[in-house]
C-alpha atoms as a PDB file:
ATOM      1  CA  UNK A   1     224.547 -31.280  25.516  1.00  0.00           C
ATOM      2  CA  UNK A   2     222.380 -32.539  28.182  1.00  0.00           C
ATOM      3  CA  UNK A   3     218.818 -31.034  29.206  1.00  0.00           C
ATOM      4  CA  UNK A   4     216.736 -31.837  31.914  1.00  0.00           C
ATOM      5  CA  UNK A   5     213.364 -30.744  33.635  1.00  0.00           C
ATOM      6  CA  UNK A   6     213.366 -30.982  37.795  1.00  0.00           C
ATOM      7  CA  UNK A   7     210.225 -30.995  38.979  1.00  0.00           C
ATOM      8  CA  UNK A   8     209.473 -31.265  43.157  1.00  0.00           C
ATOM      9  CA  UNK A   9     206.718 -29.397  45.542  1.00  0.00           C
ATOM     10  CA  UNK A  10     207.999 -26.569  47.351  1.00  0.00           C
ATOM     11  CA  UNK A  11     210.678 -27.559  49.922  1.00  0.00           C
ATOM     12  CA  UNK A  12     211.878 -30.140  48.030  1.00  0.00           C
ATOM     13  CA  UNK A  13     215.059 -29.017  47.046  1.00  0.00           C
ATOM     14  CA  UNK A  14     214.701 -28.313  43.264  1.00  0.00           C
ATOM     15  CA  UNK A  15     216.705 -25.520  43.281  1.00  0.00           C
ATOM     16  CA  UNK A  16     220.225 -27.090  45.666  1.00  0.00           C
ATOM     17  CA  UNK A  17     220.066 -29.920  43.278  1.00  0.00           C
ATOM     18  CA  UNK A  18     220.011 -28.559  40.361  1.00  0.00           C
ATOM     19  CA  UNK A  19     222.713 -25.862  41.122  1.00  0.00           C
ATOM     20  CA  UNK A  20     225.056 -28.942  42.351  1.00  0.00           C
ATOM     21  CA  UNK A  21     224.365 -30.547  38.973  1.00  0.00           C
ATOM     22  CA  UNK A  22     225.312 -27.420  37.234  1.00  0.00           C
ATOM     23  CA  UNK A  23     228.623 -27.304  39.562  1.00  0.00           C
ATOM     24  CA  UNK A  24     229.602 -30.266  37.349  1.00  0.00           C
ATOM     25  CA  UNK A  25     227.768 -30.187  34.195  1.00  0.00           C
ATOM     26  CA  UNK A  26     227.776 -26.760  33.241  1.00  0.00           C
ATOM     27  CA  UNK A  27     224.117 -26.814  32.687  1.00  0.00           C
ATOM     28  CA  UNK A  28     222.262 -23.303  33.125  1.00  0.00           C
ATOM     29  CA  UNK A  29     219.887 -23.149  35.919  1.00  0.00           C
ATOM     30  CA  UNK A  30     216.182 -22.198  34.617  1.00  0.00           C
ATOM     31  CA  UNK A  31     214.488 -21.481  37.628  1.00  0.00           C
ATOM     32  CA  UNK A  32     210.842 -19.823  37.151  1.00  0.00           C
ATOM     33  CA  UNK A  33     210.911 -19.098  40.995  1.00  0.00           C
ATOM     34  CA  UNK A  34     213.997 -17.412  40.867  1.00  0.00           C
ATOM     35  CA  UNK A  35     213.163 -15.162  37.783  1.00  0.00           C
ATOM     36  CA  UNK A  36     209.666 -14.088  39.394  1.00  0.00           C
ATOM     37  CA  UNK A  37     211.409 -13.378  42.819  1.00  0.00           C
ATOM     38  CA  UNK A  38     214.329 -11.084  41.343  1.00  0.00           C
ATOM     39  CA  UNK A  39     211.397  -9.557  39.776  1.00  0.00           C
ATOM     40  CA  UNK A  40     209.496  -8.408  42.531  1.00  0.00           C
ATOM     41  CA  UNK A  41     212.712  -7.549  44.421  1.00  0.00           C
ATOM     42  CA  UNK A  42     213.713  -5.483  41.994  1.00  0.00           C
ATOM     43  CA  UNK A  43     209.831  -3.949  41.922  1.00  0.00           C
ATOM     44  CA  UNK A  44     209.487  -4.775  38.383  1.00  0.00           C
ATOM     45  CA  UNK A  45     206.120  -4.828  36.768  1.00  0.00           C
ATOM     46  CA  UNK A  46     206.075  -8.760  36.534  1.00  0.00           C
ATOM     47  CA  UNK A  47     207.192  -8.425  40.375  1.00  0.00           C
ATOM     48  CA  UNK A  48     203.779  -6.687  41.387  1.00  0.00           C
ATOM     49  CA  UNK A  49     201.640  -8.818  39.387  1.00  0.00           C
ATOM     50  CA  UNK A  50     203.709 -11.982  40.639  1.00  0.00           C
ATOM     51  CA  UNK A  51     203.661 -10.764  44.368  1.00  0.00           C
ATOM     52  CA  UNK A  52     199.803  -9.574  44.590  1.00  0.00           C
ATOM     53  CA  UNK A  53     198.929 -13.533  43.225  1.00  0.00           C
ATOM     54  CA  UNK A  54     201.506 -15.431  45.629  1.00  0.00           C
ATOM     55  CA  UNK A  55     200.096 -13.544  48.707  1.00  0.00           C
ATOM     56  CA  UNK A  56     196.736 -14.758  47.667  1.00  0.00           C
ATOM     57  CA  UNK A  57     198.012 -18.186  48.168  1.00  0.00           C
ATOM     58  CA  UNK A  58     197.928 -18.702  44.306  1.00  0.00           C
ATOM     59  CA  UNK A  59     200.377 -20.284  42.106  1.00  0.00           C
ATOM     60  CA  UNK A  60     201.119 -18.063  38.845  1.00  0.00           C
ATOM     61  CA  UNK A  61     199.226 -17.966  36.120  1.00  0.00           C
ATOM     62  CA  UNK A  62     200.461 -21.000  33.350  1.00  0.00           C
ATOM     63  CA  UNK A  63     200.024 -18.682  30.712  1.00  0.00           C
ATOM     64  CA  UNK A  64     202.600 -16.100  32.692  1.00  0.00           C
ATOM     65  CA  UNK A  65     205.209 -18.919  33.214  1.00  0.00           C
ATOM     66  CA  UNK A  66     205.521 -20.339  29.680  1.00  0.00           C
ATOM     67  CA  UNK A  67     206.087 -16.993  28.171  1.00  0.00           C
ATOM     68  CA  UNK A  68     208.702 -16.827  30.715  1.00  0.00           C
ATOM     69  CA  UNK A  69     210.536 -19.900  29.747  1.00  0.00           C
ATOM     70  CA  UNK A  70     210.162 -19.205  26.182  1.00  0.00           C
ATOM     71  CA  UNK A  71     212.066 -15.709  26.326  1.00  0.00           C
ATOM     72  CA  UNK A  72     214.549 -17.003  28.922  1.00  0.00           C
ATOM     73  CA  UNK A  73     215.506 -20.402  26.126  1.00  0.00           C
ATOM     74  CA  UNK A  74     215.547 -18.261  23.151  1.00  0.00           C
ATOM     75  CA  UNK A  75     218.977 -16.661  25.061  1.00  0.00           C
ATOM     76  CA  UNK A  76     220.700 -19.462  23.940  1.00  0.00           C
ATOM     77  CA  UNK A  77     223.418 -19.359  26.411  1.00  0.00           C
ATOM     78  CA  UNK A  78     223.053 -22.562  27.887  1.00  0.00           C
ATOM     79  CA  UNK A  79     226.367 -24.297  25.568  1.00  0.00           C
ATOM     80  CA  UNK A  80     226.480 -27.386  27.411  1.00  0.00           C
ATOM     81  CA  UNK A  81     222.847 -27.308  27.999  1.00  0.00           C
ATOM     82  CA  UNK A  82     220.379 -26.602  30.919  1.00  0.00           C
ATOM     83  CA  UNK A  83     217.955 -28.037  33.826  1.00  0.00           C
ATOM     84  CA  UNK A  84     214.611 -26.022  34.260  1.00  0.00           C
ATOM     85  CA  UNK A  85     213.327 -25.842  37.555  1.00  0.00           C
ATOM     86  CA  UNK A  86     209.367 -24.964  37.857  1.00  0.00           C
ATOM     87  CA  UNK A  87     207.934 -25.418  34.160  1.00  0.00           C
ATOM     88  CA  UNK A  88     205.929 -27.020  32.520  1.00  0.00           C
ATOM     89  CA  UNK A  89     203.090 -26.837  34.604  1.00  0.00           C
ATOM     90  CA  UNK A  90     200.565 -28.136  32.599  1.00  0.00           C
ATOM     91  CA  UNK A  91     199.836 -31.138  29.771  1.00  0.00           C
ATOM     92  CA  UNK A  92     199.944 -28.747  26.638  1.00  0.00           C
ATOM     93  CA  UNK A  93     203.130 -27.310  27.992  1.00  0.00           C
ATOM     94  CA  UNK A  94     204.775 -30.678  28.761  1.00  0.00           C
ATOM     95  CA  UNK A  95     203.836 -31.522  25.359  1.00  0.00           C
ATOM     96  CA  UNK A  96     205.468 -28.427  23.670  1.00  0.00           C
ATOM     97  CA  UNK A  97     208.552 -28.834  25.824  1.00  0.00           C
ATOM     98  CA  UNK A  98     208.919 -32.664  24.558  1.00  0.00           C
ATOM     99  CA  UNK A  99     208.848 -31.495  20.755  1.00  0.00           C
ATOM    100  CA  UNK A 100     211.130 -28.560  21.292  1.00  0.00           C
ATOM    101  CA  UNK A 101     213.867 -29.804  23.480  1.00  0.00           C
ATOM    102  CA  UNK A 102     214.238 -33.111  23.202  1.00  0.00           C
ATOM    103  CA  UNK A 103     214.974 -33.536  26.752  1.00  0.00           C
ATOM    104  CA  UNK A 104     217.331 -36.467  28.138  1.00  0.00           C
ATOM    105  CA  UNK A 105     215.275 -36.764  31.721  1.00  0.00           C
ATOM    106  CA  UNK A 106     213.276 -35.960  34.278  1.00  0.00           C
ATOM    107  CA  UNK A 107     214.018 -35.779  37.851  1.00  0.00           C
ATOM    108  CA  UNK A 108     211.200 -35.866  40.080  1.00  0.00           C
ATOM    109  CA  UNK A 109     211.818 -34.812  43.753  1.00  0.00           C
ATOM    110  CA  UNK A 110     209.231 -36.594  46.085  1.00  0.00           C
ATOM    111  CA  UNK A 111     208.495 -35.165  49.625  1.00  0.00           C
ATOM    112  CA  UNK A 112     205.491 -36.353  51.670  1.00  0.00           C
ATOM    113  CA  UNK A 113     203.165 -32.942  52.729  1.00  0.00           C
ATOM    114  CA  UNK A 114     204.074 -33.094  55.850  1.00  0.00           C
ATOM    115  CA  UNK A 115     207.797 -32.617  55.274  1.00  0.00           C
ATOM    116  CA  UNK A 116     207.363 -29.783  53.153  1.00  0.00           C
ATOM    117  CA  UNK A 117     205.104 -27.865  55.400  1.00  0.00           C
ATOM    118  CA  UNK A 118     207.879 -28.314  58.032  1.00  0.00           C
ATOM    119  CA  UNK A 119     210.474 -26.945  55.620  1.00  0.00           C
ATOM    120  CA  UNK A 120     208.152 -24.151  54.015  1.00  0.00           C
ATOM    121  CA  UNK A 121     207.030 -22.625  57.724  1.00  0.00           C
ATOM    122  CA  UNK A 122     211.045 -22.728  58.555  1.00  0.00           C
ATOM    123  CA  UNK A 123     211.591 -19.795  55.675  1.00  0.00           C
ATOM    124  CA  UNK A 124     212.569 -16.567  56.511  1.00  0.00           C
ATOM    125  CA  UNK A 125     213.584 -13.415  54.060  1.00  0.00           C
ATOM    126  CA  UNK A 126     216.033 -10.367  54.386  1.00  0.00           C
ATOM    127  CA  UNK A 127     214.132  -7.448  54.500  1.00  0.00           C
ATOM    128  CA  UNK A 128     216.792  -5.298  53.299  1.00  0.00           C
ATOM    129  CA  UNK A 129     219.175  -7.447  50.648  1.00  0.00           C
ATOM    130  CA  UNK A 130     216.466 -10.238  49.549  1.00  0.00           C
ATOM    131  CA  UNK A 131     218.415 -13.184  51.368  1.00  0.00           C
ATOM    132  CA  UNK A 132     217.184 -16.342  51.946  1.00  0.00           C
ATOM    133  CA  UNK A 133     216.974 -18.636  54.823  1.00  0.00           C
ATOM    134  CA  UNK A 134     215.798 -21.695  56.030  1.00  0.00           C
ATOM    135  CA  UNK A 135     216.034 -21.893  60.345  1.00  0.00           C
ATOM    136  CA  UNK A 136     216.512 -25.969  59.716  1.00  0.00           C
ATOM    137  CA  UNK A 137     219.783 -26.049  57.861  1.00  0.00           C
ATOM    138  CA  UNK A 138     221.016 -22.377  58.145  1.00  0.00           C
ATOM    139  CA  UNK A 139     220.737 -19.777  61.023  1.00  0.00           C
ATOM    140  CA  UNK A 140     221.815 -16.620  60.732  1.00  0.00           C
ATOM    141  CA  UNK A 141     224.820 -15.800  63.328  1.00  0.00           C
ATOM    142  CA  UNK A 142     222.576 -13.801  64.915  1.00  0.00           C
ATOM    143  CA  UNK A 143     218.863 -14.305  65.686  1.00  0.00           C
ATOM    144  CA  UNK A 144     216.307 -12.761  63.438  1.00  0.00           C
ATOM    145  CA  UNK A 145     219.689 -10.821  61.467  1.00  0.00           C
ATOM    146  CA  UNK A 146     220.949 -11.311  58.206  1.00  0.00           C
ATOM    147  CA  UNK A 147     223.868 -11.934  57.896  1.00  0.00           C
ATOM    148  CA  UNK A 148     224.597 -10.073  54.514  1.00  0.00           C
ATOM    149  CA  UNK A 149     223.442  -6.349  55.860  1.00  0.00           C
ATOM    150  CA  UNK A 150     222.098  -7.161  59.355  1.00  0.00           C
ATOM    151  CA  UNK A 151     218.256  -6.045  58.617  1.00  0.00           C
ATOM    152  CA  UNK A 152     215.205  -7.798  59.646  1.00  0.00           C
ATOM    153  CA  UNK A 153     214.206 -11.856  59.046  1.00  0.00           C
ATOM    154  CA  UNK A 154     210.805 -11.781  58.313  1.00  0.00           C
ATOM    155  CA  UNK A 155     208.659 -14.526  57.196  1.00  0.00           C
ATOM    156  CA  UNK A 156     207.325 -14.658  53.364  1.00  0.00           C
ATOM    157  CA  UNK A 157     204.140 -13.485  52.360  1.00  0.00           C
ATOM    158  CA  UNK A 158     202.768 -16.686  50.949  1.00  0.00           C
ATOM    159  CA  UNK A 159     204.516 -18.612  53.969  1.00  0.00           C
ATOM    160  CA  UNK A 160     201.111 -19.154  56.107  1.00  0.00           C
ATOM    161  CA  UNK A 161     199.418 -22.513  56.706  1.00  0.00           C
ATOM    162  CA  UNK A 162     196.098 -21.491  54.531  1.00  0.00           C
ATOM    163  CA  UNK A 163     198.571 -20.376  51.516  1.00  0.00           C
ATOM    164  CA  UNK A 164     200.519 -23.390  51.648  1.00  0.00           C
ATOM    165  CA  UNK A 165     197.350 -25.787  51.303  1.00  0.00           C
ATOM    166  CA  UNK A 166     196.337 -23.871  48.558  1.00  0.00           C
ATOM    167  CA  UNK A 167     199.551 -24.494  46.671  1.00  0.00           C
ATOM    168  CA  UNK A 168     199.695 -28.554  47.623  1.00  0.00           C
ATOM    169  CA  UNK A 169     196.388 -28.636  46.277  1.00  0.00           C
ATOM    170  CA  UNK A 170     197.054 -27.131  43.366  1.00  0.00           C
ATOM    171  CA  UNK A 171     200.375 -28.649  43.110  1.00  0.00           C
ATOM    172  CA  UNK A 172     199.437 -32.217  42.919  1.00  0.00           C
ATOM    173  CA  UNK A 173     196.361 -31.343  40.512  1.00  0.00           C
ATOM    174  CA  UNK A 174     198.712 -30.066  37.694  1.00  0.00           C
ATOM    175  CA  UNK A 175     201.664 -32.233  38.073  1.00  0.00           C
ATOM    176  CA  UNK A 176     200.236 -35.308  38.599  1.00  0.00           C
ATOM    177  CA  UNK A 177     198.909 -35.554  35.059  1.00  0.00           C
ATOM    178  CA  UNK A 178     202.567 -33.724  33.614  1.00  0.00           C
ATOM    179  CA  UNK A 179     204.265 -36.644  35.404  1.00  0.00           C
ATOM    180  CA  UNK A 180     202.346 -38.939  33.540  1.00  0.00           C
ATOM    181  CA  UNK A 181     203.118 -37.388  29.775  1.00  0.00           C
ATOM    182  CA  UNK A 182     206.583 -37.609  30.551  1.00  0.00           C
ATOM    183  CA  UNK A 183     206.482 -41.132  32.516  1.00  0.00           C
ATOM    184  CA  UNK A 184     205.202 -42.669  28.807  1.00  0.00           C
ATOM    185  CA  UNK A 185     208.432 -41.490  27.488  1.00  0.00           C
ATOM    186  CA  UNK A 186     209.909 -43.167  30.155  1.00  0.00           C
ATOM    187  CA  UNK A 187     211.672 -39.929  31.324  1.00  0.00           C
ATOM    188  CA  UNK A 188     210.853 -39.614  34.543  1.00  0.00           C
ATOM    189  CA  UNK A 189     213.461 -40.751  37.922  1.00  0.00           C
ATOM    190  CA  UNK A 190     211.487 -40.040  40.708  1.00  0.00           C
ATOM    191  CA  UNK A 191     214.178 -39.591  43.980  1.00  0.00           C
ATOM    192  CA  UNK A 192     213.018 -39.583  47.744  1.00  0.00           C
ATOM    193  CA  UNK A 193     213.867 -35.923  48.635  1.00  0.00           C
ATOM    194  CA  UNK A 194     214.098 -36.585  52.467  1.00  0.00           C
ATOM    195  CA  UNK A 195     217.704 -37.474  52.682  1.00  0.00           C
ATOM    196  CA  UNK A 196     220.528 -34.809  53.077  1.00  0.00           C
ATOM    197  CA  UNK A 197     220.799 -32.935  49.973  1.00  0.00           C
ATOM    198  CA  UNK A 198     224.417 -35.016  49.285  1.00  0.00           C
ATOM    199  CA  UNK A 199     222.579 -38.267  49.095  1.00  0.00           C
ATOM    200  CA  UNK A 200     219.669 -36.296  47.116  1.00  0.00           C
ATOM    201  CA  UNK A 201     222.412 -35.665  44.680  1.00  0.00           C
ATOM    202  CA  UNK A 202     224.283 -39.254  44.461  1.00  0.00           C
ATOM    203  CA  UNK A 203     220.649 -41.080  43.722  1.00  0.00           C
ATOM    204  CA  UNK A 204     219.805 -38.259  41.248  1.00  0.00           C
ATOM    205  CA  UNK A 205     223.187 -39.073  39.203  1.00  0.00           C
ATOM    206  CA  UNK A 206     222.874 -43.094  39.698  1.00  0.00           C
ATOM    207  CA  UNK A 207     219.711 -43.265  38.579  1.00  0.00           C
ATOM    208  CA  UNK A 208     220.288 -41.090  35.043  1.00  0.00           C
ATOM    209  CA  UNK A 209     223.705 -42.483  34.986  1.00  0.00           C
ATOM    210  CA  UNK A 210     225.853 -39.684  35.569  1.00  0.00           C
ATOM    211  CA  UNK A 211     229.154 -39.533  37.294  1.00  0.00           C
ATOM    212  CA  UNK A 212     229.195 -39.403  41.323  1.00  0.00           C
ATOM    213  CA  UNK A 213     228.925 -36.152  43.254  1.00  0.00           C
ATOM    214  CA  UNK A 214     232.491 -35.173  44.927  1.00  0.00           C
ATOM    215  CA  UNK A 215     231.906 -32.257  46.936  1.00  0.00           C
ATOM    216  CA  UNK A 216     235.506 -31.214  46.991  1.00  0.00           C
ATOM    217  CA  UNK A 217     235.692 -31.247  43.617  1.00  0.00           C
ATOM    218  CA  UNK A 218     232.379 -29.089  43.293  1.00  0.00           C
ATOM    219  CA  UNK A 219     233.872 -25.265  43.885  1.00  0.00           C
ATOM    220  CA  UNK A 220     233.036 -23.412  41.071  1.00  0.00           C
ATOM    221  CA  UNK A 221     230.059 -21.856  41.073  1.00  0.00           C
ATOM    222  CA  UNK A 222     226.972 -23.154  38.505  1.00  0.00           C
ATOM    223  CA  UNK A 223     225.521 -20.820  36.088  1.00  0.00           C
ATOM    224  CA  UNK A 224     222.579 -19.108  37.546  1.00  0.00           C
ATOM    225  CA  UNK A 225     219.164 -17.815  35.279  1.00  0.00           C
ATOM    226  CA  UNK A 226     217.697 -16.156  37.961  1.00  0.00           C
ATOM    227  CA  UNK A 227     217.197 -13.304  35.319  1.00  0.00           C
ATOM    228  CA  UNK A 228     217.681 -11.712  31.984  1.00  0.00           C
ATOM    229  CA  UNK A 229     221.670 -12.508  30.977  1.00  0.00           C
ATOM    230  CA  UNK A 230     221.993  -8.379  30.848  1.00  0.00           C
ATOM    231  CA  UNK A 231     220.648  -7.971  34.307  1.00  0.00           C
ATOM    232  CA  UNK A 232     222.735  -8.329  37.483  1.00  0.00           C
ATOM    233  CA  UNK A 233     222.327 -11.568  39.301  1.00  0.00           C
ATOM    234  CA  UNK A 234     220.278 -11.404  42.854  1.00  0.00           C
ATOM    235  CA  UNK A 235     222.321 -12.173  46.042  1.00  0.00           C
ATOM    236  CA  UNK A 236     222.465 -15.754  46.137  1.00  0.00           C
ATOM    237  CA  UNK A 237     220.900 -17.538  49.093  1.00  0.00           C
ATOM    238  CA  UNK A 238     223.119 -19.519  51.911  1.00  0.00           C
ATOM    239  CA  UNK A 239     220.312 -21.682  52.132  1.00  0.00           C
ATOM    240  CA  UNK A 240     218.060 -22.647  49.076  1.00  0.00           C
ATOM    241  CA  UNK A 241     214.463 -22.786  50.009  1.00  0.00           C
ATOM    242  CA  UNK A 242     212.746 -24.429  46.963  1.00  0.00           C
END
C-alpha cells in the first residue's frame, strides 16, 4: 500500500498528476478541491459556505478541510492506498497526518507566481454541466462553448487578479512551514512543475523510485474522490485546472 500527500499552488498540476499516478497505482485520488467544488455544484450546504469564502478571495477555513479529510479516509476504500491533493494545510495537521498515515512521500509541485497566474486567468467553467477548461492546453471546439452541452464558458468566481494574490499570499504563509515538518522526515521531492505534464510525471516517479510513466499503457481510468463513495461522480474535466 502506498500513500502520498501532493502538495502545489494553484495551477500547478496537483490534480493531472496525481490522477496519472492513480492510472498505474491504483491509489484513490483525495482531492479537497474537488470535494468542495462537487459541493457547490450540486448546491449543497458545504457548497454555499465554500462558494461565498472563495469569491471573497479566501482560502477555506483549516478547520473545514480537516474534517473533510477525516470523513473522506475513514471510507476505507482506498485498497492499494491513496494520494491527497490539498490537505494538510497547516503544522498541527501535518503533524496528525504523519502519526496517522504513515505516509511513504511527499511530492511538492513548484511553479514560480508568475506561471500560475498565467495558468489560473486561462480558466474557464461550464455554466450548465460544471466542465472545466483551461484556454492553454484545451479549447473547446467552439469558442466560448462547452463541449459537453454547448452552454456558456464563463470565468470562475475567485479567478480575478485581486483573488488570486490573496490566495499566493496565503498560500506560501501556510505551506511553507508544512513543507518544513515533512522535509525533517525527509519526505518531501520537490519537482519543477513547468514542464509538460508527461515529464511532470517521469521526474515525479524517478525521484520516489517508481516505475516510468507509459502513456499507452495508462487507459484505465484512476479512482476519483471527488465525493462521498454513495454519491455520483461530477463530470470529469478535459483539462485539469489545479
Amino acid at each position: 500500500m502506498r500513500k502520498y500527500v501532493i502538495m502545489g499552488v494553484q495551477g500547478s498540476g496537483k490534480g493531472t498528476q496525481a490522477r496519472m499516478l492513480g492510472e498505474d497505482l491504483d491509489l484513490v485520488h483525495i482531492s479537497v478541491g474537488d470535494i468542495f467544488r462537487w459541493n457547490v455544484q450540486h448546491h449543497t450546504k458545504l457548497g454555499a459556505q465554500v462558494r461565498r469564502t472563495m469569491a471573497g478571495g479566501l482560502l477555506v477555513g483549516d478547520d473545514l478541510v480537516e474534517g473533510v479529510v477525516r470523513d473522506r479516509l475513514t471510507q476505507h476504500d482506498w485498497n492499494y492506498g491513496f494520494i491527497v491533493d490539498g490537505f494538510p494545510r497547516n503544522e498541527r495537521q501535518a503533524e496528525f497526518f504523519l502519526e496517522s498515515y504513515d505516509i511513504d512521500g511527499v511530492i511538492h509541485l513548484d511553479l514560480p507566481d508568475r506561471e500560475v497566474r498565467r495558468r489560473v486567468l486561462a480558466r474557464r467553467l461550464c455554466s450548465g454541466c460544471g466542465m472545466d477548461y483551461n484556454l492553454l492546453a484545451s479549447s473547446p471546439s467552439e469558442a466560448g462553448r462547452c463541449d459537453v452541452c454547448g452552454s456558456a464558458l464563463v470565468t470562475r468566481e475567485d479567478d480575478t487578479e485581486e483573488a488570486l494574490a490573496v490566495r499566493l499570499r496565503e498560500y506560501h504563509e501556510k505551506t511553507n512551514p508544512v513543507l518544513a515538518i515533512f522535509a525533517r522526515k525527509e519526505y518531501v521531492v520537490t519537482v519543477d512543475a513547468t514542464p509538460s505534464q508527461e515529464q511532470v510525471q517521469q521526474e515525479i516517479r524517478a525521484q520516489l523510485h517508481l516505475p516510468s510513466y507509459h502513456p499507452a499503457l495508462s487507459g484505465r481510468p484512476a479512482q476519483s474522490a471527488a465525493q462521498p463513495a454513495a454519491q455520483p461522480a461530477a463530470q470529469p474535466a478535459p483539462q485539469p485546472s489545479d
